[in-house]
C-alpha atoms as a PDB file:
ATOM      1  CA  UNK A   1       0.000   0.000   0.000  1.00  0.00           C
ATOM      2  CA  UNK A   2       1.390   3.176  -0.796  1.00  0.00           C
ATOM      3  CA  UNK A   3       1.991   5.994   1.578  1.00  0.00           C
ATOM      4  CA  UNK A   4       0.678   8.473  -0.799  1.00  0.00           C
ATOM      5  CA  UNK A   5      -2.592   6.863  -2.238  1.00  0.00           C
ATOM      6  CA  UNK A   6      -3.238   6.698   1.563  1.00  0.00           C
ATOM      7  CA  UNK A   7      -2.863  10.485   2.317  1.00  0.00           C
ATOM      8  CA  UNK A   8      -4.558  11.404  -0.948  1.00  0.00           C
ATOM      9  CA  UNK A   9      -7.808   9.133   0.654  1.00  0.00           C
ATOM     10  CA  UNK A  10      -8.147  10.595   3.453  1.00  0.00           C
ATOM     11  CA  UNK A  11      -8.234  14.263   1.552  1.00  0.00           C
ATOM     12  CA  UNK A  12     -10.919  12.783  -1.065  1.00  0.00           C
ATOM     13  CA  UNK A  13     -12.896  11.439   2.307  1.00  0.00           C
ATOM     14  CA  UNK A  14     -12.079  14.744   3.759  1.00  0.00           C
ATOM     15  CA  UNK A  15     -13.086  16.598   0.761  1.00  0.00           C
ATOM     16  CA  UNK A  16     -16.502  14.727   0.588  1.00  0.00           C
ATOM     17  CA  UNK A  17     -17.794  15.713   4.576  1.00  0.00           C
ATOM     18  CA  UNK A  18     -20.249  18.724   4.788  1.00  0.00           C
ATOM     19  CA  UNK A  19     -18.350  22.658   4.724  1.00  0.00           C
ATOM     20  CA  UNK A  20     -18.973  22.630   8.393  1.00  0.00           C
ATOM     21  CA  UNK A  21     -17.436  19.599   9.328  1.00  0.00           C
ATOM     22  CA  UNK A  22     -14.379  20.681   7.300  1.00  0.00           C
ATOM     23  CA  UNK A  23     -14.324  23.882   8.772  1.00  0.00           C
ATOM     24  CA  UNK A  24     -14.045  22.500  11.967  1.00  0.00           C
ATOM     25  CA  UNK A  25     -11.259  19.961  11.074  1.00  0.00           C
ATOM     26  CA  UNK A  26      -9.255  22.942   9.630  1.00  0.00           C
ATOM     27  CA  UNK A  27      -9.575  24.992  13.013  1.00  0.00           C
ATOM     28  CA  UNK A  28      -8.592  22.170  15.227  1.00  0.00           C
ATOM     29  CA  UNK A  29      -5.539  21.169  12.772  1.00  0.00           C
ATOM     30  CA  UNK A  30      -4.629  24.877  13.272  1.00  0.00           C
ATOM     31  CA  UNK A  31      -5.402  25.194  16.897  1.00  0.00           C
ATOM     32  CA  UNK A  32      -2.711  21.662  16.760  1.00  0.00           C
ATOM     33  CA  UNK A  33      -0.401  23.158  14.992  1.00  0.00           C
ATOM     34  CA  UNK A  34      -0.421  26.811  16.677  1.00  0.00           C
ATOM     35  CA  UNK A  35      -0.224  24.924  20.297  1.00  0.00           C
ATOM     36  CA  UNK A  36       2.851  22.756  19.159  1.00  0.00           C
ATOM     37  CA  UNK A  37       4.285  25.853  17.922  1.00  0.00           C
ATOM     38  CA  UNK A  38       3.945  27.400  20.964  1.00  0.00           C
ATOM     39  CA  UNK A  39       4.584  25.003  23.795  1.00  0.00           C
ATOM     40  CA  UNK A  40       7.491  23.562  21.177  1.00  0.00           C
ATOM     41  CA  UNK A  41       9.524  26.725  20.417  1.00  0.00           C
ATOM     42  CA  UNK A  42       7.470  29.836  20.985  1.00  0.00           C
ATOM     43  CA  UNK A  43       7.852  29.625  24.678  1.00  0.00           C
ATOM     44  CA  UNK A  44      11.276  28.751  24.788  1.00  0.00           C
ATOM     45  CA  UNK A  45      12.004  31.366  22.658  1.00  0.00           C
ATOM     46  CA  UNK A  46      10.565  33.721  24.624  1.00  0.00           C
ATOM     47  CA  UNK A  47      12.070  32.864  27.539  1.00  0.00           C
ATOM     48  CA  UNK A  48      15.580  33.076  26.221  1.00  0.00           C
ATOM     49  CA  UNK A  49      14.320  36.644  24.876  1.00  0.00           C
ATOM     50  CA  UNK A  50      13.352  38.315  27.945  1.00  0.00           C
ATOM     51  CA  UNK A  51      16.889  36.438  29.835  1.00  0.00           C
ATOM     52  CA  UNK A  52      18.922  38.212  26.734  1.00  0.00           C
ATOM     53  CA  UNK A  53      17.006  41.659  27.541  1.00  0.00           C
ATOM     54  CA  UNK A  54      17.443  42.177  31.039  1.00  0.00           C
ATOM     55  CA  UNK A  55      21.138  41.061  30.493  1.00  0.00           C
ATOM     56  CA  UNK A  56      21.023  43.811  27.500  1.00  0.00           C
ATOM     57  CA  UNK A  57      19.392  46.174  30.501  1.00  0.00           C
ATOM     58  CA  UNK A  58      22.104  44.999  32.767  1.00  0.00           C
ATOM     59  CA  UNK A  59      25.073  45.081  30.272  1.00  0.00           C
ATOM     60  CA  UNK A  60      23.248  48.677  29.077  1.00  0.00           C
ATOM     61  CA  UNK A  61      23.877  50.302  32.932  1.00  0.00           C
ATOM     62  CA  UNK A  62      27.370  48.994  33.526  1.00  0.00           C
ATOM     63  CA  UNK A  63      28.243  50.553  30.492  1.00  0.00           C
ATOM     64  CA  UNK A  64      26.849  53.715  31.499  1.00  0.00           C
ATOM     65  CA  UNK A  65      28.499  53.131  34.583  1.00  0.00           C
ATOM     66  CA  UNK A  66      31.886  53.003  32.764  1.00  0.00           C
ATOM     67  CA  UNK A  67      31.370  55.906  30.371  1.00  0.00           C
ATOM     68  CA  UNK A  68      30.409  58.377  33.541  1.00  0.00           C
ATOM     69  CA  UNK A  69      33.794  57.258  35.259  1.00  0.00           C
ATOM     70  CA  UNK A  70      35.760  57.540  31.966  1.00  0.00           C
ATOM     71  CA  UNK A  71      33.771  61.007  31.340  1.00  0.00           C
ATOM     72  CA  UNK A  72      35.039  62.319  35.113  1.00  0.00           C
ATOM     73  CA  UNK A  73      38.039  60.097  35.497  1.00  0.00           C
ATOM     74  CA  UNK A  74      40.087  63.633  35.728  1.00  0.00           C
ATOM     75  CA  UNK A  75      38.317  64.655  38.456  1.00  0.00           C
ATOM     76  CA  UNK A  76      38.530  61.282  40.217  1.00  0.00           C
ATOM     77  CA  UNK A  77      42.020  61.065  40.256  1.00  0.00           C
ATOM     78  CA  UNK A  78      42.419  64.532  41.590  1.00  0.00           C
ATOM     79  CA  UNK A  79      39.907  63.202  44.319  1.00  0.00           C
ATOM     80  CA  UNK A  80      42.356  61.050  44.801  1.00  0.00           C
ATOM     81  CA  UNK A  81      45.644  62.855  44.634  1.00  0.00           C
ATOM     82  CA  UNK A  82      43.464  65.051  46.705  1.00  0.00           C
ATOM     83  CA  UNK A  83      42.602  61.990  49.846  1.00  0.00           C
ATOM     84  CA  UNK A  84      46.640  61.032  49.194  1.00  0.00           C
ATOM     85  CA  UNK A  85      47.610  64.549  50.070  1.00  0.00           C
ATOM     86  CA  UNK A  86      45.549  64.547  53.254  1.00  0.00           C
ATOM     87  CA  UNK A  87      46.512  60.766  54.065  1.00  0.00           C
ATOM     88  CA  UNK A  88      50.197  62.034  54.312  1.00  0.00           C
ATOM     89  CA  UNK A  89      49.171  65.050  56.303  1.00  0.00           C
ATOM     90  CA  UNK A  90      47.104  62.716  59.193  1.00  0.00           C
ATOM     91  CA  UNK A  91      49.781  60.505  58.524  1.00  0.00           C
ATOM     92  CA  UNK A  92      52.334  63.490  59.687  1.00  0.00           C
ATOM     93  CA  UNK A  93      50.687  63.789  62.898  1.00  0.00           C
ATOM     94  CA  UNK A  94      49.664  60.910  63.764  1.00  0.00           C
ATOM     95  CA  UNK A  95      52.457  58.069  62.342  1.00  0.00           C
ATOM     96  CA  UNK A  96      53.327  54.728  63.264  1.00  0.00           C
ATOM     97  CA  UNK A  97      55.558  53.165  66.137  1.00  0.00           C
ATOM     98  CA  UNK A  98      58.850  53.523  64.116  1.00  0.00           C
ATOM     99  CA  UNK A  99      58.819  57.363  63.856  1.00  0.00           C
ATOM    100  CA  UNK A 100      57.715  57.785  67.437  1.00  0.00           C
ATOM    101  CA  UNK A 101      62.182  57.589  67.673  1.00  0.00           C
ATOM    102  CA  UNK A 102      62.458  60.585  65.282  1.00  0.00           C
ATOM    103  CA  UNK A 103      60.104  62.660  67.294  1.00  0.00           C
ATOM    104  CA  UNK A 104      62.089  61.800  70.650  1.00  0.00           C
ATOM    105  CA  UNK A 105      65.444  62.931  68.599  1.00  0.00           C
ATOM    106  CA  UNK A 106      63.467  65.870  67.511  1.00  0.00           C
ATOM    107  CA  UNK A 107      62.429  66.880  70.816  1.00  0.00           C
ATOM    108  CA  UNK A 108      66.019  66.417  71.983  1.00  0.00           C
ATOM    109  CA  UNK A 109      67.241  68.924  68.837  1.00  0.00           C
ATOM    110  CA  UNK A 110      64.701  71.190  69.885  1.00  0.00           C
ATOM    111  CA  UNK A 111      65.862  71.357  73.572  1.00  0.00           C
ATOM    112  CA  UNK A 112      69.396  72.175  72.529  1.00  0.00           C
ATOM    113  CA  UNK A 113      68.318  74.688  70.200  1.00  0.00           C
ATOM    114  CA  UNK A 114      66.505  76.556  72.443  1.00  0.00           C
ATOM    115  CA  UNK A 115      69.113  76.472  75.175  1.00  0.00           C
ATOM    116  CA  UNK A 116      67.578  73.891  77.674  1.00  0.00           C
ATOM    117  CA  UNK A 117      68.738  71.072  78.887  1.00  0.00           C
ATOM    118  CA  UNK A 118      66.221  68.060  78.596  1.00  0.00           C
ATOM    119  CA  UNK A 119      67.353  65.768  81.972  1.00  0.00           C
ATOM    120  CA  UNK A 120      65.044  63.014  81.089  1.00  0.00           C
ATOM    121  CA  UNK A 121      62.290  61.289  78.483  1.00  0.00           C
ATOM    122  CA  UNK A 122      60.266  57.833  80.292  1.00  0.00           C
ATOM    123  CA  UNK A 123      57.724  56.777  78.028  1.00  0.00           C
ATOM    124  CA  UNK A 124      54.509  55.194  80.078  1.00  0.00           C
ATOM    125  CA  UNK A 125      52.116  52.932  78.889  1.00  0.00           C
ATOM    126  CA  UNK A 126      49.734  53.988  75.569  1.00  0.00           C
ATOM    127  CA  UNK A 127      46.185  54.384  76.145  1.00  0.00           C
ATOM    128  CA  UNK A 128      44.678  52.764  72.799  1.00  0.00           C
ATOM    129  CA  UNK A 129      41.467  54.622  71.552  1.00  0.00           C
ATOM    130  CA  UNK A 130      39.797  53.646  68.637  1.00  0.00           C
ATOM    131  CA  UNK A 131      42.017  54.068  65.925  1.00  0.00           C
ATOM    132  CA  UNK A 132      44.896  56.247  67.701  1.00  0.00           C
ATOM    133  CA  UNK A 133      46.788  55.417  70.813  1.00  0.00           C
ATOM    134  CA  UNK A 134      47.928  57.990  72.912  1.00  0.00           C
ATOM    135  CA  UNK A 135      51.636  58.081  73.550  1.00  0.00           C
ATOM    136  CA  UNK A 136      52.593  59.816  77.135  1.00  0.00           C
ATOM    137  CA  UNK A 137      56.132  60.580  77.847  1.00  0.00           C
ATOM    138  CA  UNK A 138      57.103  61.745  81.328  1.00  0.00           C
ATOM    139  CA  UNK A 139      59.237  64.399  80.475  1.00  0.00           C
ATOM    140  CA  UNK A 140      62.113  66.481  82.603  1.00  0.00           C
ATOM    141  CA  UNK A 141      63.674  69.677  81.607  1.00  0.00           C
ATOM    142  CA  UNK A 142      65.718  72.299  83.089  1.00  0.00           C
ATOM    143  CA  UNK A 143      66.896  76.283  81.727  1.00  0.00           C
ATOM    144  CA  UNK A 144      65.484  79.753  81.794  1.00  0.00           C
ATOM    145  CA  UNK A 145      62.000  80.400  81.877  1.00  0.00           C
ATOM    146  CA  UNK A 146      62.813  82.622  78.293  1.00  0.00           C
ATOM    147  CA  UNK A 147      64.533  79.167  76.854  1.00  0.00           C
ATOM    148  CA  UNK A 148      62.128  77.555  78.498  1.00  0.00           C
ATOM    149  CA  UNK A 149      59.274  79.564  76.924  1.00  0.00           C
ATOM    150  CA  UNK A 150      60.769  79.330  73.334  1.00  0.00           C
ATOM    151  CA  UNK A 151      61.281  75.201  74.095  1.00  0.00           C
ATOM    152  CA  UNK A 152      57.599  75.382  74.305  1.00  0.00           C
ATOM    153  CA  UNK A 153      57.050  77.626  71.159  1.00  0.00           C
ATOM    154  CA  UNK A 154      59.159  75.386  68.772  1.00  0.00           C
ATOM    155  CA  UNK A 155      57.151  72.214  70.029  1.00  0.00           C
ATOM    156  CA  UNK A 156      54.110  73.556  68.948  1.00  0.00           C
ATOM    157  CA  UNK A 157      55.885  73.934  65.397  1.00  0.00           C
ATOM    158  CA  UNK A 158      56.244  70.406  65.190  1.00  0.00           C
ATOM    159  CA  UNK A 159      54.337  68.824  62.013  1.00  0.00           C
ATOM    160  CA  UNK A 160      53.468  66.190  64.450  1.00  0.00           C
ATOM    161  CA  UNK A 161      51.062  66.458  67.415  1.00  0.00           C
ATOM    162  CA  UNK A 162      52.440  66.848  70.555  1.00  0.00           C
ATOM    163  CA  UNK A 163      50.304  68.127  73.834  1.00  0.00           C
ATOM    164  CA  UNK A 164      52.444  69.095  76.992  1.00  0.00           C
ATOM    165  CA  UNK A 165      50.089  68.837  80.114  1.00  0.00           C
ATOM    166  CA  UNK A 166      50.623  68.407  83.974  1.00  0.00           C
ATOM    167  CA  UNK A 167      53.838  70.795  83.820  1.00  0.00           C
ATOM    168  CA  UNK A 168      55.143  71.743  87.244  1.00  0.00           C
ATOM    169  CA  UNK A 169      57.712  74.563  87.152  1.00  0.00           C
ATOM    170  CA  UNK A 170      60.002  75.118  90.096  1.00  0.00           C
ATOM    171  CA  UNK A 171      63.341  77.259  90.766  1.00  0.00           C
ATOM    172  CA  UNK A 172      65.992  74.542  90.488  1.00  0.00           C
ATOM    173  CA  UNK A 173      68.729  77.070  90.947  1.00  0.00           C
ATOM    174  CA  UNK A 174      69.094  80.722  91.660  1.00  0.00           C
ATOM    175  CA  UNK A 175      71.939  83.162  91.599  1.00  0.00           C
ATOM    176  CA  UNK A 176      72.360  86.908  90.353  1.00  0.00           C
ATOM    177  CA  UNK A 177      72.651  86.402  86.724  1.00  0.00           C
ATOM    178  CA  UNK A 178      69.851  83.991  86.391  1.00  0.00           C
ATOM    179  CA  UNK A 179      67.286  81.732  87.497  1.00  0.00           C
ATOM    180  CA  UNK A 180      66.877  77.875  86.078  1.00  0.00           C
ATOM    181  CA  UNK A 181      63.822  76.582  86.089  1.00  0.00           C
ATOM    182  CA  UNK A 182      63.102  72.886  86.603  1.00  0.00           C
ATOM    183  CA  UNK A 183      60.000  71.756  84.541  1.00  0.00           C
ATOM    184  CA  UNK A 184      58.821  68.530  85.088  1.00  0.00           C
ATOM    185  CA  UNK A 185      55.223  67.699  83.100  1.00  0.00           C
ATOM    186  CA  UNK A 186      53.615  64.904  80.297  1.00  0.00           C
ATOM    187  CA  UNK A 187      54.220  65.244  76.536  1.00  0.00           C
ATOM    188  CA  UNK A 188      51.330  63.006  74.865  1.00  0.00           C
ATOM    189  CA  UNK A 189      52.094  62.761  71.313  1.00  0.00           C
ATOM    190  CA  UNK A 190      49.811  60.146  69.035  1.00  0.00           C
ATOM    191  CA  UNK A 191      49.851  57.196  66.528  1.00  0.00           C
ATOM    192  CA  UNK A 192      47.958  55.325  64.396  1.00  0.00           C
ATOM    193  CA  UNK A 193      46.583  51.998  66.070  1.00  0.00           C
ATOM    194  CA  UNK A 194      47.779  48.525  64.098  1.00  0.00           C
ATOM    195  CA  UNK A 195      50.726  50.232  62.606  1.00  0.00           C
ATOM    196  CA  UNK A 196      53.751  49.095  64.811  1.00  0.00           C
ATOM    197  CA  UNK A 197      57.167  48.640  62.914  1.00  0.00           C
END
């Protein structure tokens, strides 16, 4: 039996039923067809569309994103050569454990300068804060209250932060040309918390 004589049977019988009857056959056939279509590859297909456009939405803002950075990337890196140049300054008064030496030699080049004679430096025990510890150093001192005076005045040049506190001044000696002072007091300088050399 032939596969074609077969098909072309079922037409003829087809062919042969009332105009209603073949009406309906036609809408069901396309009502078949239309639903495979759309459960078989319209669906899918859709699908796959709307993942593709929100990644197109999503690839769409990033590049935004990127073209408003490249647009102001001038001014963001003087924002940032701007945050460096302030980093350095904190970092000026307020460095790590290593440079806590240089200030002590600093002090000491500051007390000959002046004319006084710095007798001792203890350091005590740091009071940590949140991110800065404070650094007290008993400090002892001797010469006139003028050298004295301009000891003081060059300390609070220092680029670093240095607070003198609990200062008692008393006459160590005394003759007719002058009068030495003995200054005994707290210098609390400061450092960064987590950065020890």
């Amino acid at each position: 039996m032939d596969v074609g004589s077969n098909v072309q049977s079922k037409f003829e019988q087809v062919a042969k039923l009332p105009r209603a009857a073949r009406v309906g056959i036609l809408a069901v056939l396309c009502i078949a067809i239309g639903s495979g279509y759309y459960f078989m590859y319209y669906q899918a297909a859709r699908q796959e569309l709307e993942v593709l456009q929100s990644r197109e939405l999503e690839l769409q803002h990033k590049l935004s994103e990127v073209r408003s950075v490249a647009a102001n990337i001038v001014a963001f890196e003087e924002e940032i050569t701007g945050l460096e140049a302030k980093l350095s300054r904190a970092l000026r008064q307020l460095p790590n454990e290593k440079q806590l030496e240089v200030l002590l030699t600093d002090i000491s080049n500051l007390g000959k300068t002046s004319g006084v004679e710095i007798k001792s430096f203890k350091r005590k025990d740091e009071v940590v804060h949140d991110f800065y510890a404070a650094v007290p150093i008993a400090v002892e001192l001797e010469g006139a209250y003028h050298d004295i005076a301009r000891f003081f005045d060059l300390m609070s040049k220092l680029p670093r932060i240095v607070n003198l506190g609990s200062l008692q001044m008393s006459v160590e000696r005394e003759n007719i040309d002058e009068t030495v002072l003995k200054v005994q007091g707290t210098a609390t300088t400061f450092r960064f918390v987590g950065t020890k050399a």
